[in-house]
C-alpha atoms as a PDB file:
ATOM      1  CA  UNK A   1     113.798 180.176  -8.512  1.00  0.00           C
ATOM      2  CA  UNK A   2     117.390 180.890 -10.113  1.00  0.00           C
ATOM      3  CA  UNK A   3     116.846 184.721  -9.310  1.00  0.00           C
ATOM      4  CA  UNK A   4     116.252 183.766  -5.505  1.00  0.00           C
ATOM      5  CA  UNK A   5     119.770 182.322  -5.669  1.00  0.00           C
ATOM      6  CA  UNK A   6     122.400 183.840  -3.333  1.00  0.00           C
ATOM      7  CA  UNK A   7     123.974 186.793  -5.398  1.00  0.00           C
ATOM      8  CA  UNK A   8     122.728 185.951  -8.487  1.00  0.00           C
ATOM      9  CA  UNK A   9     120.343 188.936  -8.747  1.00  0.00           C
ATOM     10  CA  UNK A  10     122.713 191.521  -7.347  1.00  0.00           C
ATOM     11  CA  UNK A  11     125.420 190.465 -10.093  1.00  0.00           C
ATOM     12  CA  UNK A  12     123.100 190.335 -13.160  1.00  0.00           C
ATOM     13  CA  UNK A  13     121.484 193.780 -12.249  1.00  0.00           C
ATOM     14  CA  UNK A  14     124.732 195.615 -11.329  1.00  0.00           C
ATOM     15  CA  UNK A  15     125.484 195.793 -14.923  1.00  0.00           C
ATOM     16  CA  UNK A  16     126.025 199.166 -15.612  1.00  0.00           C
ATOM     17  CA  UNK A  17     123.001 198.443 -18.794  1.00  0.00           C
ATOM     18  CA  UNK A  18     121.300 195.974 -16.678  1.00  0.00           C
ATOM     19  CA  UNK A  19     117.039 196.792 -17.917  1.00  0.00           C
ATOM     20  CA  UNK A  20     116.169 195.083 -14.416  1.00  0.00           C
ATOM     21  CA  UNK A  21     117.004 195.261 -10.656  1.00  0.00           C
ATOM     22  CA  UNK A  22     114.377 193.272  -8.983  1.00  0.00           C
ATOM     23  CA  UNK A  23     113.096 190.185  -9.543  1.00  0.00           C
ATOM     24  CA  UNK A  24     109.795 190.670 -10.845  1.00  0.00           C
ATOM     25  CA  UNK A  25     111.494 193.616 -12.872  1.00  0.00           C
ATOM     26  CA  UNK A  26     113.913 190.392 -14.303  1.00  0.00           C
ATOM     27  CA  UNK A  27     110.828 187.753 -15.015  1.00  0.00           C
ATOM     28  CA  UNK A  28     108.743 190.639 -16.992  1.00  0.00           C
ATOM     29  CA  UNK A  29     112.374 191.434 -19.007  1.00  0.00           C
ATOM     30  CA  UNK A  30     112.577 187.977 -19.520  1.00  0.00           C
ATOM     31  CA  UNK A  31     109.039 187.131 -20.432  1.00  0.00           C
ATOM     32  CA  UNK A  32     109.119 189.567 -22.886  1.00  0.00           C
ATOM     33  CA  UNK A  33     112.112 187.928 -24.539  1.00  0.00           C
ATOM     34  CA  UNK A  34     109.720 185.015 -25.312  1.00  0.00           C
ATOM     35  CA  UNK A  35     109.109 185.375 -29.024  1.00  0.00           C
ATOM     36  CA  UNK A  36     106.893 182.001 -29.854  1.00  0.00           C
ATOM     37  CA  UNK A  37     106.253 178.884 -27.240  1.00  0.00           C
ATOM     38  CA  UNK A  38     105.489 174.770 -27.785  1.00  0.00           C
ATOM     39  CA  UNK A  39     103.760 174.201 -31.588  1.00  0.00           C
ATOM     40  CA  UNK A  40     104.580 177.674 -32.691  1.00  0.00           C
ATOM     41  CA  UNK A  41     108.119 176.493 -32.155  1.00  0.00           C
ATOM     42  CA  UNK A  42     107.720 173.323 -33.552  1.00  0.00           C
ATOM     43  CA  UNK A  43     105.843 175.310 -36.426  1.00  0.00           C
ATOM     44  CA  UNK A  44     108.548 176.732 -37.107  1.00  0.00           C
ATOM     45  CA  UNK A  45     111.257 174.659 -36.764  1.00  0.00           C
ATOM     46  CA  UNK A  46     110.176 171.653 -38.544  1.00  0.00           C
ATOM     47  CA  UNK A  47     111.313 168.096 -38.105  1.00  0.00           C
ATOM     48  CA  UNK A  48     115.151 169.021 -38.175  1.00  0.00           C
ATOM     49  CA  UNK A  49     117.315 168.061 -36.139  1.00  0.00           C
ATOM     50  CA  UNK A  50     118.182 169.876 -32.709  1.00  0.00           C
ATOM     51  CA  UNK A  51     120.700 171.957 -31.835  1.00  0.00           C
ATOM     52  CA  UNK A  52     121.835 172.141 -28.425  1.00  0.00           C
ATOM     53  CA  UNK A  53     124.867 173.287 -26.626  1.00  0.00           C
ATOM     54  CA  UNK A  54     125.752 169.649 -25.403  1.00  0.00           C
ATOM     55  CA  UNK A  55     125.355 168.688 -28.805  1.00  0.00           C
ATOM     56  CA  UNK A  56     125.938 170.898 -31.524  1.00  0.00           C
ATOM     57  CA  UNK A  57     125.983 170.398 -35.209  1.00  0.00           C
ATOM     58  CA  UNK A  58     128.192 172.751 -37.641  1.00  0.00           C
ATOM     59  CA  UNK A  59     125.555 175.272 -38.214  1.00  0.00           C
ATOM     60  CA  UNK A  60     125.154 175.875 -34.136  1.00  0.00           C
ATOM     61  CA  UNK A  61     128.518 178.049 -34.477  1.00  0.00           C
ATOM     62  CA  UNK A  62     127.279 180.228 -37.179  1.00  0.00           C
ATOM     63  CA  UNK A  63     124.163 180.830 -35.434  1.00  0.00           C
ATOM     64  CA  UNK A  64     125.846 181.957 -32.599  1.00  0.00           C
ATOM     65  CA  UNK A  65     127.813 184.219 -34.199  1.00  0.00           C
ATOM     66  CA  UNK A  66     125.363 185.709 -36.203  1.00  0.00           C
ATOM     67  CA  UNK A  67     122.646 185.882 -33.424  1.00  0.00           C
ATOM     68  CA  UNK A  68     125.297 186.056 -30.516  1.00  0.00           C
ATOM     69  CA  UNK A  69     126.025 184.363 -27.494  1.00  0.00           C
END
């Protein structure tokens, strides 16, 4: 649905190391980013509490540096 957005696929995939240039090219790159889903997540995470861009706690900005974004 986001990929079917007005320019939005030509700008991601004219990256000069863009892996994708079609859609379903983007949703298999993106699938495969998918490293664990619902209680495998939960598994591993715990009961913690979340951290989320809108509301981060201290450790959210050494995550982010150390895993990027």
């Amino acid at each position: 649905e986001v990929l079917g957005r007005p320019g939005i696929l030509e700008d991601i995939s004219s990256a000069y190391d863009s892996p994708a240039r079609t859609v379903d090219e983007w949703v298999t790159v993106i699938r495969d980013g998918v490293t664990m889903t619902g209680e495998e997540v939960d598994a591993f995470a715990g009961d913690g509490p979340l951290i989320t861009d809108d509301r981060p706690l201290p450790e959210y900005f050494l995550l982010r540096r150390l895993f990027g974004g």
